[in-house]
Protein backbone atom coordinates (compact mmCIF):
# COMPACT_ATOMS: atom_id res chain seq x y z
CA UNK A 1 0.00 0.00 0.00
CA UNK A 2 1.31 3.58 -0.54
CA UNK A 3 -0.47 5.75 1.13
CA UNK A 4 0.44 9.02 -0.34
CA UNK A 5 -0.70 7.74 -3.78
CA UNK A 6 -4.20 6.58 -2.30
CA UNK A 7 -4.61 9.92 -1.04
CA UNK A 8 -7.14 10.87 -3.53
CA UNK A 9 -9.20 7.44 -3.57
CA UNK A 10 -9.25 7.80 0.35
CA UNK A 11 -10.88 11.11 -0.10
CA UNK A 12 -13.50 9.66 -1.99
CA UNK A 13 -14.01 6.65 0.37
CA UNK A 14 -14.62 9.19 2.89
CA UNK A 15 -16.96 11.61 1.38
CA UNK A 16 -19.23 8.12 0.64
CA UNK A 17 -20.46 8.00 4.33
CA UNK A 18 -24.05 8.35 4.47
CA UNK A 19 -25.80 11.44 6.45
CA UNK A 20 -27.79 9.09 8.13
CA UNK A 21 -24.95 6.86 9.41
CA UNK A 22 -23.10 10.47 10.79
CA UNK A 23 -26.13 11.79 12.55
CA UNK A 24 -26.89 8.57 14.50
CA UNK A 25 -23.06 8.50 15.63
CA UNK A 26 -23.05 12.44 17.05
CA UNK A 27 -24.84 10.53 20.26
CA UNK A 28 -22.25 7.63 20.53
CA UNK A 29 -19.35 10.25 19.50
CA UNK A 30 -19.60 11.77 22.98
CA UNK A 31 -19.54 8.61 25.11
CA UNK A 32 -16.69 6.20 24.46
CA UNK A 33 -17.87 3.65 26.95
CA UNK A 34 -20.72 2.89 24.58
CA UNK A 35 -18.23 1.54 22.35
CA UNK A 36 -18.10 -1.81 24.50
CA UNK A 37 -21.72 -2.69 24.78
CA UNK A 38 -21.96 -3.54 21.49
CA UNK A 39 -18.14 -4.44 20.32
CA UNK A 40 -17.50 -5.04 16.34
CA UNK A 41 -17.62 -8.92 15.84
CA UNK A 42 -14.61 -9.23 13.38
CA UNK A 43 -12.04 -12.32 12.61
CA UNK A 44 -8.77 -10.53 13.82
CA UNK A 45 -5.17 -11.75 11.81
CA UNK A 46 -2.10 -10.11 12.72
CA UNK A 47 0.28 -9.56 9.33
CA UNK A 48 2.88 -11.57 8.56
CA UNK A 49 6.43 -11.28 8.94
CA UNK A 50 7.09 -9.80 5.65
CA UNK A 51 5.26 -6.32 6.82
CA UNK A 52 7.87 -4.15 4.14
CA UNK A 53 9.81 -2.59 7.60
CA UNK A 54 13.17 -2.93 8.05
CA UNK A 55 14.24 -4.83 10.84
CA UNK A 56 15.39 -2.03 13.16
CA UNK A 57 11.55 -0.25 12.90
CA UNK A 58 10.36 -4.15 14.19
CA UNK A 59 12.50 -4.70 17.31
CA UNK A 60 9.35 -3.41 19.51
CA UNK A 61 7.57 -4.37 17.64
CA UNK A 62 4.99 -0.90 17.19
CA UNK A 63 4.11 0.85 13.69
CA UNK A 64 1.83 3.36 12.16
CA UNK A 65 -1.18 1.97 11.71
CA UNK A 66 -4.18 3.86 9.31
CA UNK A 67 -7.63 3.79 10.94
CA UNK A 68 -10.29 4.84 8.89
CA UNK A 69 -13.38 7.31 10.89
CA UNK A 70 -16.27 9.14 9.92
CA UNK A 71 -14.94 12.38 7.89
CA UNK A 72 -15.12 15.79 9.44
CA UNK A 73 -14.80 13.32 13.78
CA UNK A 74 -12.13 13.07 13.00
CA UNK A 75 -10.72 14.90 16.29
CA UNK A 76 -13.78 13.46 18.05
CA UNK A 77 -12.81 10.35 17.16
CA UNK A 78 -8.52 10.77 18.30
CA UNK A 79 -10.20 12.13 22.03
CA UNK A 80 -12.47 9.31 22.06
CA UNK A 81 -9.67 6.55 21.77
CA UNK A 82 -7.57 8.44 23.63
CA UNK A 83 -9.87 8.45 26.88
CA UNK A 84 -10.05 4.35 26.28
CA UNK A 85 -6.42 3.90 26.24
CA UNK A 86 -6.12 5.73 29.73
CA UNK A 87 -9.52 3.86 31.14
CA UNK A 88 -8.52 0.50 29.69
CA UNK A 89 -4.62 0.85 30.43
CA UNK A 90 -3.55 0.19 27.17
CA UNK A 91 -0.69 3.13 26.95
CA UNK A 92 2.05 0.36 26.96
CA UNK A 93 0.40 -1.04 23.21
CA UNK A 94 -1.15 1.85 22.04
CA UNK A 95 1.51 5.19 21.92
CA UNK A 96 -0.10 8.16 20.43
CA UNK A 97 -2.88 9.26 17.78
CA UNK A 98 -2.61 11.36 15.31
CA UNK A 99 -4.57 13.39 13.11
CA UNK A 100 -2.38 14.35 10.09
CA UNK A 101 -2.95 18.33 9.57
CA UNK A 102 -1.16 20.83 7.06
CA UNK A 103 -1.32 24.39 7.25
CA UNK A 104 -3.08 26.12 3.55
CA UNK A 105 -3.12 29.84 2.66
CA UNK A 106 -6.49 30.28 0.59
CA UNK A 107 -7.58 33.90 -0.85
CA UNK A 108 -11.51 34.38 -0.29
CA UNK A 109 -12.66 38.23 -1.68
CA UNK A 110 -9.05 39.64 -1.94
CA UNK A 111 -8.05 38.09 1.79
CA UNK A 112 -5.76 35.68 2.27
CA UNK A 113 -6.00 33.59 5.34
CA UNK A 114 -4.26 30.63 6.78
CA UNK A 115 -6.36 27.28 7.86
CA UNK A 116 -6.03 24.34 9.08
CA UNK A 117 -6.38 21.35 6.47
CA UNK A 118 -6.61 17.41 6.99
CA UNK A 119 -4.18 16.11 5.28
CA UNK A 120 -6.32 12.54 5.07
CA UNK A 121 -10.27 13.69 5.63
CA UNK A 122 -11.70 10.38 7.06
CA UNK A 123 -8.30 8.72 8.63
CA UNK A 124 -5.94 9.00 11.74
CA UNK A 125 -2.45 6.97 12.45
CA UNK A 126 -2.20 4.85 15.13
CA UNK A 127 0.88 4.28 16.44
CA UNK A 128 1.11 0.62 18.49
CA UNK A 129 2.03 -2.58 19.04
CA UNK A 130 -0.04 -4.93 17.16
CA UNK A 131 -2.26 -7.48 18.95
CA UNK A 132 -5.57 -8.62 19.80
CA UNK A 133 -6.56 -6.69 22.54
CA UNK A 134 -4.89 -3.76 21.11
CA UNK A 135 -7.10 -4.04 17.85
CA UNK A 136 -10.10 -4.50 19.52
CA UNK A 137 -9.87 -1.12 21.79
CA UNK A 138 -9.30 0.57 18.75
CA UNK A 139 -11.83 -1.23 16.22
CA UNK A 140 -14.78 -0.21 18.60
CA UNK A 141 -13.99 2.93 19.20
CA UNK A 142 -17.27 4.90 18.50
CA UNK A 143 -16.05 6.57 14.56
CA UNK A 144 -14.12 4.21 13.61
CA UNK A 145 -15.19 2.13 10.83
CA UNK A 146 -11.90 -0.42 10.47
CA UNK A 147 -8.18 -0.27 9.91
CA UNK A 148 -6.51 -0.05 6.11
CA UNK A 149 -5.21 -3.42 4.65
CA UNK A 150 -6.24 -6.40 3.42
CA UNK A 151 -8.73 -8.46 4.54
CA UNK A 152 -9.10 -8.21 8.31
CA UNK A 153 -5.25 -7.99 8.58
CA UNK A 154 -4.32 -4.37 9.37
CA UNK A 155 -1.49 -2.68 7.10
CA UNK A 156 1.76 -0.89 8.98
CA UNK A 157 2.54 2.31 7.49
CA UNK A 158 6.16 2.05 5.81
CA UNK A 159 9.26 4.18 7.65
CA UNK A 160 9.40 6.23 4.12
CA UNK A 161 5.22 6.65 4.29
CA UNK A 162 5.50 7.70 7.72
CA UNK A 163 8.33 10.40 6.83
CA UNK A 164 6.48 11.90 3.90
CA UNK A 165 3.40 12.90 6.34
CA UNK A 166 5.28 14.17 9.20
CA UNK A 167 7.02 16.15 6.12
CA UNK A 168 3.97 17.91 5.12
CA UNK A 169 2.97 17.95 8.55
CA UNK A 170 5.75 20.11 9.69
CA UNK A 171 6.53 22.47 6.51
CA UNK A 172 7.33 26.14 6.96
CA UNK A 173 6.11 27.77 4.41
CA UNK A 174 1.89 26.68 3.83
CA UNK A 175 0.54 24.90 1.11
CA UNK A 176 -1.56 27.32 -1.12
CA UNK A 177 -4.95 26.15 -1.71
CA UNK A 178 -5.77 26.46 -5.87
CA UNK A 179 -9.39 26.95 -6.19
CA UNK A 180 -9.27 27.40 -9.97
CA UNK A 181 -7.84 25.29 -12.85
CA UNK A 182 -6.82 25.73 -16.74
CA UNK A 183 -9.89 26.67 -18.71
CA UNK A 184 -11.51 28.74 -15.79
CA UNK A 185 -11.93 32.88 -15.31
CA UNK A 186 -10.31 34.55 -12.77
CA UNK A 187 -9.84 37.93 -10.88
CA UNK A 188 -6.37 39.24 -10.29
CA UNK A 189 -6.13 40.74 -7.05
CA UNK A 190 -2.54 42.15 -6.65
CA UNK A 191 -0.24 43.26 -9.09
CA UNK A 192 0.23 46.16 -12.03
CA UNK A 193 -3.19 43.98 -13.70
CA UNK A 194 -4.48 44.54 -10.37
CA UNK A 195 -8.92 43.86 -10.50
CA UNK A 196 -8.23 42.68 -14.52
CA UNK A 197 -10.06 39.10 -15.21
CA UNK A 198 -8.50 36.22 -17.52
CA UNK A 199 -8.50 33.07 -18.74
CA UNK A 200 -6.51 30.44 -16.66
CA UNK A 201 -3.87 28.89 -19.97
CA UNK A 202 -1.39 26.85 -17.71
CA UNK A 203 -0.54 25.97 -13.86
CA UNK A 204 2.57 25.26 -12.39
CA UNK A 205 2.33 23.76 -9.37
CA UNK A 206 5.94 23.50 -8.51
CA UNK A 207 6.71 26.77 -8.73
CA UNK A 208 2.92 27.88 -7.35
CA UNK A 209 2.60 30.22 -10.88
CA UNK A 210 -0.26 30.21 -12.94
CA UNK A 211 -0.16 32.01 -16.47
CA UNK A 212 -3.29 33.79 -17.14
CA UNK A 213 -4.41 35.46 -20.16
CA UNK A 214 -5.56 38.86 -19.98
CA UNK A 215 -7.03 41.46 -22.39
CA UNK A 216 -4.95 44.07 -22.75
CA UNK A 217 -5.30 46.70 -25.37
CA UNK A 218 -7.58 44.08 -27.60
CA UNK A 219 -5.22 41.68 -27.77
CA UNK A 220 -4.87 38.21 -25.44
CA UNK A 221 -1.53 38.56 -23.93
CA UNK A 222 -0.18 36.05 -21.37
CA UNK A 223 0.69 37.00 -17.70
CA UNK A 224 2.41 34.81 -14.87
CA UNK A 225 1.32 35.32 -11.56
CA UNK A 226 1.39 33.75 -8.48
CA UNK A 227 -1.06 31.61 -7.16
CA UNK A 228 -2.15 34.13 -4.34
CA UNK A 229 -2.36 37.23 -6.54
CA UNK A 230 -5.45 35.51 -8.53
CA UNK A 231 -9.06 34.27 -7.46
CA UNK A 232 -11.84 32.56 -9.04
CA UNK A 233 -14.10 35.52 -10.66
């Protein structure tokens, strides 16, 4: 599995939960103990030997594990697990819970403001050692919906999967959010063409420019901009 290239089919997977299936969770969201009246029935495996970790990252056995939740409990979900770790005494298996976040710069009516993104809408990490008791305080954690791999055998996160989050995770400079794409009109906001609207020809995400062609003097002529000195018109 690499997760970084699922990224976009995860999305998807996410967005799929039914309304109906978040509103009757809200109730169960906000008391973890209801989790074990009614515990997820499941035929458990733990993955083989060959996991695709080096043999230092195995000595203790733990890994990154990737549970998937209802989209937008996400944090619900984290405190949730977290409060049944400390009630159940399972912080020697199960070591911390993440919910993978990015920092984005989006411009909204000429403003530019930072937020908070998920970098995975619908998932958290897990990091823990592996075992039947383990699995089950996380499986029936009220949100979660099961772990990522195959079959009922949960998937570890490779040391090079792992790396690439907390990459994104912990970037200076914020990802820019592009709300428009080639084909599209749009305002520019900042800049000698300053409230003049185009036609989106190319976008370079590498180097966050976007070439936009504006009418100047009756004639198309193309201008390169950067990503925050344009909005959608």
């Amino acid at each position: 599995m690499d997760l970084l290239d699922q990224e976009g089919q995860w999305k998807e997977d996410a967005e799929a939960s039914s309304a109906d299936e978040e509103e009757q969770l809200e109730e169960s969201l906000e008391s973890p103990e209801l989790a074990a009246e009614e515990p997820v029935a499941e035929d458990f495996e733990l993955p083989t030997l060959d996991t695709g970790l080096p043999e230092s990252e195995l000595e203790d056995g733990r890994a990154w594990y990737v549970v998937h939740c209802y989209s937008g409990y996400e944090n619900k979900v984290r405190h949730n697990l977290e409060q049944r770790i400390e009630s159940m005494g399972m912080k020697d298996k199960i070591f911390d819970v993440v919910v993978p976040t990015e920092e984005e710069i989006e411009v909204k009516e000429g403003k530019r403001r930072t937020i908070e993104r998920r970098v995975f809408p619908g998932y958290i990490l897990v990091n823990m050692l592996l075992s039947e008791e383990s699995w089950y305080v996380v499986r029936n954690t009220p949100g979660v919906t099961g772990f990522v791999g195959m079959g009922n055998t949960p998937t570890p996160l490779r040391p090079e999967e792992v790396a690439q989050i907390i990459k994104r995770m912990e970037a200076e400079a914020p990802r820019i959010k592009v709300t428009f794409k080639s084909g599209e009109r749009v305002r520019i906001v900042d800049g000698p063409f300053n409230d003049f609207r185009g036609t989106v020809s190319e976008i370079d995400m590498e180097r966050a420019k976007v070439r936009v062609m504006v009418n100047f003097f009756g004639r198309e002529t193309p201008v390169e901009l950067d990503f925050l000195q344009v909005e959608k018109a």
